[in-house]
Protein backbone atom coordinates (compact mmCIF):
# COMPACT_ATOMS: atom_id res chain seq x y z
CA UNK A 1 6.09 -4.47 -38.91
CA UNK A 2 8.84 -7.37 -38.11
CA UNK A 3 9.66 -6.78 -34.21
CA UNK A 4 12.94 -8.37 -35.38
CA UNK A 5 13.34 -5.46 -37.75
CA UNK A 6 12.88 -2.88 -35.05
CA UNK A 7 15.30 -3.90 -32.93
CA UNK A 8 18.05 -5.03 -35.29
CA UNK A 9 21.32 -3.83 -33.81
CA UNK A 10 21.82 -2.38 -37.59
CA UNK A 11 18.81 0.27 -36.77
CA UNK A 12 20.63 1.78 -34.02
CA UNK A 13 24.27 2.02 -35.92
CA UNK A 14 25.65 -1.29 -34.17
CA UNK A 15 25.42 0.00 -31.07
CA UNK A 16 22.57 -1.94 -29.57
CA UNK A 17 24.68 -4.64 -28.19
CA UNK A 18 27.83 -2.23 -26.84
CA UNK A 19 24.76 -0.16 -25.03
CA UNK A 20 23.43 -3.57 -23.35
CA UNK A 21 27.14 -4.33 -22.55
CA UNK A 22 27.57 -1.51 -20.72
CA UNK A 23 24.49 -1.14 -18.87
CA UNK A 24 25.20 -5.20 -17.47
CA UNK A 25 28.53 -3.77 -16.17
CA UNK A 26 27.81 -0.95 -15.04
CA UNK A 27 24.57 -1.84 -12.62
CA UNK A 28 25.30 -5.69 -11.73
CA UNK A 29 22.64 -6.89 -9.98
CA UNK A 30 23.59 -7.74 -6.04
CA UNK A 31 24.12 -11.13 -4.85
CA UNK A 32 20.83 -11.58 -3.12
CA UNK A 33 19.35 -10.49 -6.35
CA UNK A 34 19.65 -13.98 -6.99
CA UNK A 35 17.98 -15.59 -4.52
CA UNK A 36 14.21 -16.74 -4.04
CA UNK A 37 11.99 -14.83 -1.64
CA UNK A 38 9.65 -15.51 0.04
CA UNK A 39 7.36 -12.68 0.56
CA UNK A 40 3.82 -14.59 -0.40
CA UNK A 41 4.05 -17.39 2.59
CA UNK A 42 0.93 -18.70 0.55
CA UNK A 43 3.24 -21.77 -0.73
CA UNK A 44 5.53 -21.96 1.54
CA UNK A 45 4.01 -20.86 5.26
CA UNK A 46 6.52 -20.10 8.51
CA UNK A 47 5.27 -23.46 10.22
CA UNK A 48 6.88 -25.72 7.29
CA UNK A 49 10.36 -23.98 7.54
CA UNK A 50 12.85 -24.87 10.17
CA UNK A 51 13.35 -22.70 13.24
CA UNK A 52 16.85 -21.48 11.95
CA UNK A 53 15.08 -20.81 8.90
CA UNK A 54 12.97 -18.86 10.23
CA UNK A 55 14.84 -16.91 12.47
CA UNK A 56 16.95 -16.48 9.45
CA UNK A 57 14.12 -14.97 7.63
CA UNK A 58 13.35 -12.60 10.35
CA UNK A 59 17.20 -10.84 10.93
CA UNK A 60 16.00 -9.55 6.72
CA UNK A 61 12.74 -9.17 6.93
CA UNK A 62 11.12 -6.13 5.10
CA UNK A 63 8.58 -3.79 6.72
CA UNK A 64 6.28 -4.74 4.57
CA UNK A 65 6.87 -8.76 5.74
CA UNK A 66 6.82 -7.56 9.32
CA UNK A 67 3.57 -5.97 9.13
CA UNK A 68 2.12 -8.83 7.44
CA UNK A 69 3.25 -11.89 10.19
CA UNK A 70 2.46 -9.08 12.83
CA UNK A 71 -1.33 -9.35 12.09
CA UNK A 72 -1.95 -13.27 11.32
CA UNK A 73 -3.63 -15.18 13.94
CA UNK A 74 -2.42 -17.11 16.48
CA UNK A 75 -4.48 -20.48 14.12
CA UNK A 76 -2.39 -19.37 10.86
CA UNK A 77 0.31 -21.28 9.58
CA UNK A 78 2.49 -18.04 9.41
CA UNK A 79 1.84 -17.44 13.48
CA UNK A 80 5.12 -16.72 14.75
CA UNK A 81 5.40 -15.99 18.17
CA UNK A 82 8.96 -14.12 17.74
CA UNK A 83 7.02 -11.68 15.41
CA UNK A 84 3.40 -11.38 17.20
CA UNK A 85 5.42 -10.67 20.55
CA UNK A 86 8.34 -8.08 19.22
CA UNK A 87 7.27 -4.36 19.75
CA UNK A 88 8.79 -3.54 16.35
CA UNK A 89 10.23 -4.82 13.66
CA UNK A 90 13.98 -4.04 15.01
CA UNK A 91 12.95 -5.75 18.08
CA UNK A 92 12.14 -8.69 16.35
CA UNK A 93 15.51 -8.64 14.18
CA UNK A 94 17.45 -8.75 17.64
CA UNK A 95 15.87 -11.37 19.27
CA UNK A 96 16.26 -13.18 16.11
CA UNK A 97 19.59 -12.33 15.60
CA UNK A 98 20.07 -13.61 19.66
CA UNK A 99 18.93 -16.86 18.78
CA UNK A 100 20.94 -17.46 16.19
């Protein structure tokens, strides 16, 4: 079967395209939908990113990302002494947020 066939705008009565329409105006994605994150630090590790950067980083920081720089070594590339020394992740969102 033609996958073009299937979802000609003709099989659904012309309404295919108004549907899409409305769905991209009615749930616009947010502006820091947009940007890159970095969530992996396997490319891109906390030692080769500036200290405002980082600090940066740290004031949006997900639990997730917390719990991750929380555990890595004090040898690791993504060692950040902000992070390992913060009781919390809120903790380390203030002092961030303090040296900005």
């Amino acid at each position: 079967m033609n996958r073009m066939k299937c979802l000609s705008p003709a099989r659904f009565g012309g309404l295919l395209p108004a549907a899409i329409a409305l769905c991209a105006v009615a749930a616009p994605l947010p502006a820091s939908a947009a940007a890159c994150r970095a969530t992996d630090f396997t490319d891109n590790p906390l030692s080769s990113w500036s200290e405002v950067q980082r600090l940066s980083f740290v004031t949006e920081m997900t639990r997730t990302e917390y719990d991750k720089l929380k555990a890595a070594p004090e040898d690791s590339p993504n060692h950040y002494t902000l992070i390992t020394q913060s009781e919390g992740i809120s903790e380390a969102r203030e002092a961030a947020y303090k040296k900005l």
